[in-house]
PDB file of N, CA and C in Angstrom:
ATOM      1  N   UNK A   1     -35.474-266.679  86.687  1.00  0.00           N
ATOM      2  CA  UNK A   1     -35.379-265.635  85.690  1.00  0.00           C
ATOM      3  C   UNK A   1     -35.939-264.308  86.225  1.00  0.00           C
ATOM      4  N   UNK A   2     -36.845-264.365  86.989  1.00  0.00           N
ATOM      5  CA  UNK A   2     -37.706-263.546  87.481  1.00  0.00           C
ATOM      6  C   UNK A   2     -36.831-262.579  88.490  1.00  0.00           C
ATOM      7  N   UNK A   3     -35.986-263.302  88.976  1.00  0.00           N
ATOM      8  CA  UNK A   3     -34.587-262.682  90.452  1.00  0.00           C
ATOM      9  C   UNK A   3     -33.952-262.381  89.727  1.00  0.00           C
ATOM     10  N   UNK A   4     -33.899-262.278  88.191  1.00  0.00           N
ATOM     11  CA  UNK A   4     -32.366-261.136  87.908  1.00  0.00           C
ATOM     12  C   UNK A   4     -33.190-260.220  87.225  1.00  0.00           C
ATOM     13  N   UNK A   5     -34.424-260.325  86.749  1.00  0.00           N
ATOM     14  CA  UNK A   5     -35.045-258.910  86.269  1.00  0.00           C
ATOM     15  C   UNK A   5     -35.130-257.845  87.615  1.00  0.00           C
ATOM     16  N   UNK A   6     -35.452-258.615  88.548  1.00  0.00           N
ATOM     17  CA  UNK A   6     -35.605-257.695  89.802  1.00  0.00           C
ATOM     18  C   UNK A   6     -34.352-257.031  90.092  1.00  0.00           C
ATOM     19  N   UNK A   7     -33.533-257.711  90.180  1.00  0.00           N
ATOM     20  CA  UNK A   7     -31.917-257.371  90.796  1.00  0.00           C
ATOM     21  C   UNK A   7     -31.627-256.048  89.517  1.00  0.00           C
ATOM     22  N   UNK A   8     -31.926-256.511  88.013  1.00  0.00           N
ATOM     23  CA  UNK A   8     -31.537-255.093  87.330  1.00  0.00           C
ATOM     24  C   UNK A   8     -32.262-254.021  87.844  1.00  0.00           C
ATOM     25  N   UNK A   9     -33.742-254.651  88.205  1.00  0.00           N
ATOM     26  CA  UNK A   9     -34.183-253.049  88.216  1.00  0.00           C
ATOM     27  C   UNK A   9     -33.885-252.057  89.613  1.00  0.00           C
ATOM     28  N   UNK A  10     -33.509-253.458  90.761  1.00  0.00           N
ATOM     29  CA  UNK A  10     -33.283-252.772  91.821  1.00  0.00           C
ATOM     30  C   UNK A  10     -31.779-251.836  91.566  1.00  0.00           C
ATOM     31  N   UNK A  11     -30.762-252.274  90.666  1.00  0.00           N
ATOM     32  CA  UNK A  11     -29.712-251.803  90.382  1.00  0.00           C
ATOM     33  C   UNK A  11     -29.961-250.653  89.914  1.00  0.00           C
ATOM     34  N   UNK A  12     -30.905-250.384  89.070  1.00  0.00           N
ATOM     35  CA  UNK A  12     -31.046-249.409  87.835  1.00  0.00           C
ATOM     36  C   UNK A  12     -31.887-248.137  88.968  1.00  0.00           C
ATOM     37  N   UNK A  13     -32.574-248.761  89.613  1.00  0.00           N
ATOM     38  CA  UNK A  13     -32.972-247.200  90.629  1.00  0.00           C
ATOM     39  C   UNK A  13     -32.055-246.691  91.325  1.00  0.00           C
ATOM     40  N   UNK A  14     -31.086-247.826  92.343  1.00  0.00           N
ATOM     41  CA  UNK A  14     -30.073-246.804  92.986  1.00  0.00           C
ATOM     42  C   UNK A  14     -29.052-246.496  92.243  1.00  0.00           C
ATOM     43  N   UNK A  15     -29.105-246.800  90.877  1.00  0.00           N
ATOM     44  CA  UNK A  15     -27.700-245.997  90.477  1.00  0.00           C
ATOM     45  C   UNK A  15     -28.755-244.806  90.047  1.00  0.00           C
ATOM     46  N   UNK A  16     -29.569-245.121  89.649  1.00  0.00           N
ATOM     47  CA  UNK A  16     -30.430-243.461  89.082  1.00  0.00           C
ATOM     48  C   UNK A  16     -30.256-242.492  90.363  1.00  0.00           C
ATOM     49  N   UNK A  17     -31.091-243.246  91.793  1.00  0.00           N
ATOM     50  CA  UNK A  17     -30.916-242.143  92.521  1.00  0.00           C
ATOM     51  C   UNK A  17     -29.642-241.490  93.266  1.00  0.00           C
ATOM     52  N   UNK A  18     -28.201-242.542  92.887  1.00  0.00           N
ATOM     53  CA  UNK A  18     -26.958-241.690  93.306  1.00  0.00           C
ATOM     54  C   UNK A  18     -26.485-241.128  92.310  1.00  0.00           C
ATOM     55  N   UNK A  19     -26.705-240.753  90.872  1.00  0.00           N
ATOM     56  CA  UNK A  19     -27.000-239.924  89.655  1.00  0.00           C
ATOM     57  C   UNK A  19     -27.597-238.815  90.052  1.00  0.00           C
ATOM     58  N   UNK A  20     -28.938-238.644  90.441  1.00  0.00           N
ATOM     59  CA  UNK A  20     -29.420-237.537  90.986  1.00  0.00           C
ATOM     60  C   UNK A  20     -29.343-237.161  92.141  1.00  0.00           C
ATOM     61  N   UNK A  21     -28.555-237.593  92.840  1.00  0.00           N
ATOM     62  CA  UNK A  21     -27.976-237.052  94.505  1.00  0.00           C
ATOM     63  C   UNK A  21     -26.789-236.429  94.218  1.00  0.00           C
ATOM     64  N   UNK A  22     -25.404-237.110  93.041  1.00  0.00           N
ATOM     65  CA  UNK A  22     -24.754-236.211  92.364  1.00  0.00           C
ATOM     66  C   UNK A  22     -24.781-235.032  92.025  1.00  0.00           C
ATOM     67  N   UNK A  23     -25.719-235.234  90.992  1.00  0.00           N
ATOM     68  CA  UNK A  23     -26.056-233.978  90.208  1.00  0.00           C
ATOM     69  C   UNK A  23     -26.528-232.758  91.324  1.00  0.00           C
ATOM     70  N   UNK A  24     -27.086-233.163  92.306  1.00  0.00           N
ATOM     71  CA  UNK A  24     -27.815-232.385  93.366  1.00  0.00           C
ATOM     72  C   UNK A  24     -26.591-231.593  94.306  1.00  0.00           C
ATOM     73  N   UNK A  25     -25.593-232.278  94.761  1.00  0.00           N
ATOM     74  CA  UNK A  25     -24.623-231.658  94.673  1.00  0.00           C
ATOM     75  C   UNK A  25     -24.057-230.803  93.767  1.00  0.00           C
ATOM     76  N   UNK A  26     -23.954-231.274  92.784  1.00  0.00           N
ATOM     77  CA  UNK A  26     -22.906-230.171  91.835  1.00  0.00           C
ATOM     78  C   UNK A  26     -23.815-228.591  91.743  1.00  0.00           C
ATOM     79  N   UNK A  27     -25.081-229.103  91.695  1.00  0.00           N
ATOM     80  CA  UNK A  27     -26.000-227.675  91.366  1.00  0.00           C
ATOM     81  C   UNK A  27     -25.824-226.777  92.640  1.00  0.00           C
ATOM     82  N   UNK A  28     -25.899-227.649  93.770  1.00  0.00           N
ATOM     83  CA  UNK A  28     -26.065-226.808  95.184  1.00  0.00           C
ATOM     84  C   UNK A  28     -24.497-226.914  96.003  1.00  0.00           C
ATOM     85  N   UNK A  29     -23.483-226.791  94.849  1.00  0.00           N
ATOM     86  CA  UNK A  29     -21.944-226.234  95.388  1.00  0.00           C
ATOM     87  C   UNK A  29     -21.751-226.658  96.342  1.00  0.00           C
ATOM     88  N   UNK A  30     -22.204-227.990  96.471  1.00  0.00           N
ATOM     89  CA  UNK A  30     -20.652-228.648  97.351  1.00  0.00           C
ATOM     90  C   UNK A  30     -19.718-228.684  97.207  1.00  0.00           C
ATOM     91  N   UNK A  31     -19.310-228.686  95.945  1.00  0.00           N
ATOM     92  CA  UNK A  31     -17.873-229.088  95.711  1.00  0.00           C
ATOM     93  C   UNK A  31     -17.085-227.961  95.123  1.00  0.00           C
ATOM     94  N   UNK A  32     -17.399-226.668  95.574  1.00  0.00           N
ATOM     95  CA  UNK A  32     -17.341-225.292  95.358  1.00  0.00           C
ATOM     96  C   UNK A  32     -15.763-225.052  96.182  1.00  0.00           C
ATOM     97  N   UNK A  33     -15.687-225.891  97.580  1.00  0.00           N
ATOM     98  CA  UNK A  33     -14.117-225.344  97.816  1.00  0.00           C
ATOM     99  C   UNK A  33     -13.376-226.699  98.700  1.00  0.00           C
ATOM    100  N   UNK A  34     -13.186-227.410  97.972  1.00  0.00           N
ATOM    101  CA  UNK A  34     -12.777-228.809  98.163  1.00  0.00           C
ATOM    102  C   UNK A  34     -11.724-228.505  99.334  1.00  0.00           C
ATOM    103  N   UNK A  35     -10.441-227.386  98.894  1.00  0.00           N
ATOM    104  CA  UNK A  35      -9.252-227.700  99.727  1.00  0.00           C
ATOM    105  C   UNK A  35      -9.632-226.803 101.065  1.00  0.00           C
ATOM    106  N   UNK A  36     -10.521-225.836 101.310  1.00  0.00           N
ATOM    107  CA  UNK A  36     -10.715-224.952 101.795  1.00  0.00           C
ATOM    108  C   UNK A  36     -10.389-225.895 103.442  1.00  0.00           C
ATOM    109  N   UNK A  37     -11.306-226.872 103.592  1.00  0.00           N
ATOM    110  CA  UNK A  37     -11.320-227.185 105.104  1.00  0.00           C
ATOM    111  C   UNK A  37     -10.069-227.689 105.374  1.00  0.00           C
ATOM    112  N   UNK A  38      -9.697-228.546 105.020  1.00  0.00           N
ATOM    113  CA  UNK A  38      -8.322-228.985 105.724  1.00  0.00           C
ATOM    114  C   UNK A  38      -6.970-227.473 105.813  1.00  0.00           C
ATOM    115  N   UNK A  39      -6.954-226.566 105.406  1.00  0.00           N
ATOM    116  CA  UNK A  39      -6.486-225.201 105.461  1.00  0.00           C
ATOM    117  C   UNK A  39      -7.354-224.551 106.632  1.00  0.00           C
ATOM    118  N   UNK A  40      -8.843-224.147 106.668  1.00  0.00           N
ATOM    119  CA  UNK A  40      -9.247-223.941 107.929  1.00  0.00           C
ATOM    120  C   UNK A  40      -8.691-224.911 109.195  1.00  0.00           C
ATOM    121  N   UNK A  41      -8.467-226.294 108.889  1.00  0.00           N
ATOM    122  CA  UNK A  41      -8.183-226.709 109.962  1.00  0.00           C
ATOM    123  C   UNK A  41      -6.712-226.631 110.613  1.00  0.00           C
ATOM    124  N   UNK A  42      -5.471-225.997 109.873  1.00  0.00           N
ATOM    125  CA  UNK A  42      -4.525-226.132 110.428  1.00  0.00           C
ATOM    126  C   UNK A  42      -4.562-224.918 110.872  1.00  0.00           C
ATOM    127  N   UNK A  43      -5.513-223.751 110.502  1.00  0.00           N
ATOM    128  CA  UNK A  43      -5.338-222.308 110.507  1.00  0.00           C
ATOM    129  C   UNK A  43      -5.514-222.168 112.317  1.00  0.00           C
ATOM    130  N   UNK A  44      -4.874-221.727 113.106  1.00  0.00           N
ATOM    131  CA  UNK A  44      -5.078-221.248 114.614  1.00  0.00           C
ATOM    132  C   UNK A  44      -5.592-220.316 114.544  1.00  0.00           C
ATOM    133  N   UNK A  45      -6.947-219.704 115.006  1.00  0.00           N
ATOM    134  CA  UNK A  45      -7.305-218.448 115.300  1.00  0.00           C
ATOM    135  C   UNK A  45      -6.949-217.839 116.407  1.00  0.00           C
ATOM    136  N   UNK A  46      -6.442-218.400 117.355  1.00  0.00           N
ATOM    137  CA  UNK A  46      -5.674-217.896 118.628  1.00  0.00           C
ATOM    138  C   UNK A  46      -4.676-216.947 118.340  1.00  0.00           C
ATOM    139  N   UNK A  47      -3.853-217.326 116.885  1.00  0.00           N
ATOM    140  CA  UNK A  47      -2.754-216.428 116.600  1.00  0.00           C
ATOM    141  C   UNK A  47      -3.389-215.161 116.259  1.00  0.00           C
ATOM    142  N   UNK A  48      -4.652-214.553 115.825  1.00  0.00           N
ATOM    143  CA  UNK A  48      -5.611-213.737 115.169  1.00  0.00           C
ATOM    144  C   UNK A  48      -5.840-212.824 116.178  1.00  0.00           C
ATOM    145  N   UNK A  49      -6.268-213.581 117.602  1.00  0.00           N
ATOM    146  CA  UNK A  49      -6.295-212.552 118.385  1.00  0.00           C
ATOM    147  C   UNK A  49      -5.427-211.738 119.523  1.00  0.00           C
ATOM    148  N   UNK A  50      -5.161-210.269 119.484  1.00  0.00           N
ATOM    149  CA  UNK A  50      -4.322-209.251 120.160  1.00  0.00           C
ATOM    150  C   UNK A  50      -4.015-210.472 121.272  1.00  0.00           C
ATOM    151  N   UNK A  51      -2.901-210.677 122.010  1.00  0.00           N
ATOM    152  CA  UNK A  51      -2.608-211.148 123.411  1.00  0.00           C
ATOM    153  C   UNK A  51      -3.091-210.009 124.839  1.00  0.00           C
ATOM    154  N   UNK A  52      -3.958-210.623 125.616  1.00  0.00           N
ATOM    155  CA  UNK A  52      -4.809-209.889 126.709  1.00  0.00           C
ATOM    156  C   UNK A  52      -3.853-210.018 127.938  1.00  0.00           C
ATOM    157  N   UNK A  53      -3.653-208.375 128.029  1.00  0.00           N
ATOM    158  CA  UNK A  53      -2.984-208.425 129.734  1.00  0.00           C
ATOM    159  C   UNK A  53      -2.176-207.055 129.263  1.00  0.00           C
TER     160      UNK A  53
END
């Protein structure tokens, strides 16, 4: 009886602390420009710069 009180409570902290690792994100804008990188990544900056010669 004693191994499933433990098991809730071990449950009940890491969902608390990926609750507040969430939330910790949303406040500190991670998720501020979701599509942005995969667009930086197809973007070539080579095309950006003048051709030298």
């Amino acid at each position: 009886m004693g191994t499933i009180f433990l098991l809730i409570f071990i449950s009940t902290v890491l969902g608390a602390g990926a609750w507040l690792l969430f939330l910790w994100a949303v406040r500190s804008d991670q998720f501020e420009d979701v599509e942005g990188a995969k667009h930086r990544m197809l973007d070539d900056e080579k095309d950006k710069e003048p051709p030298s010669g």
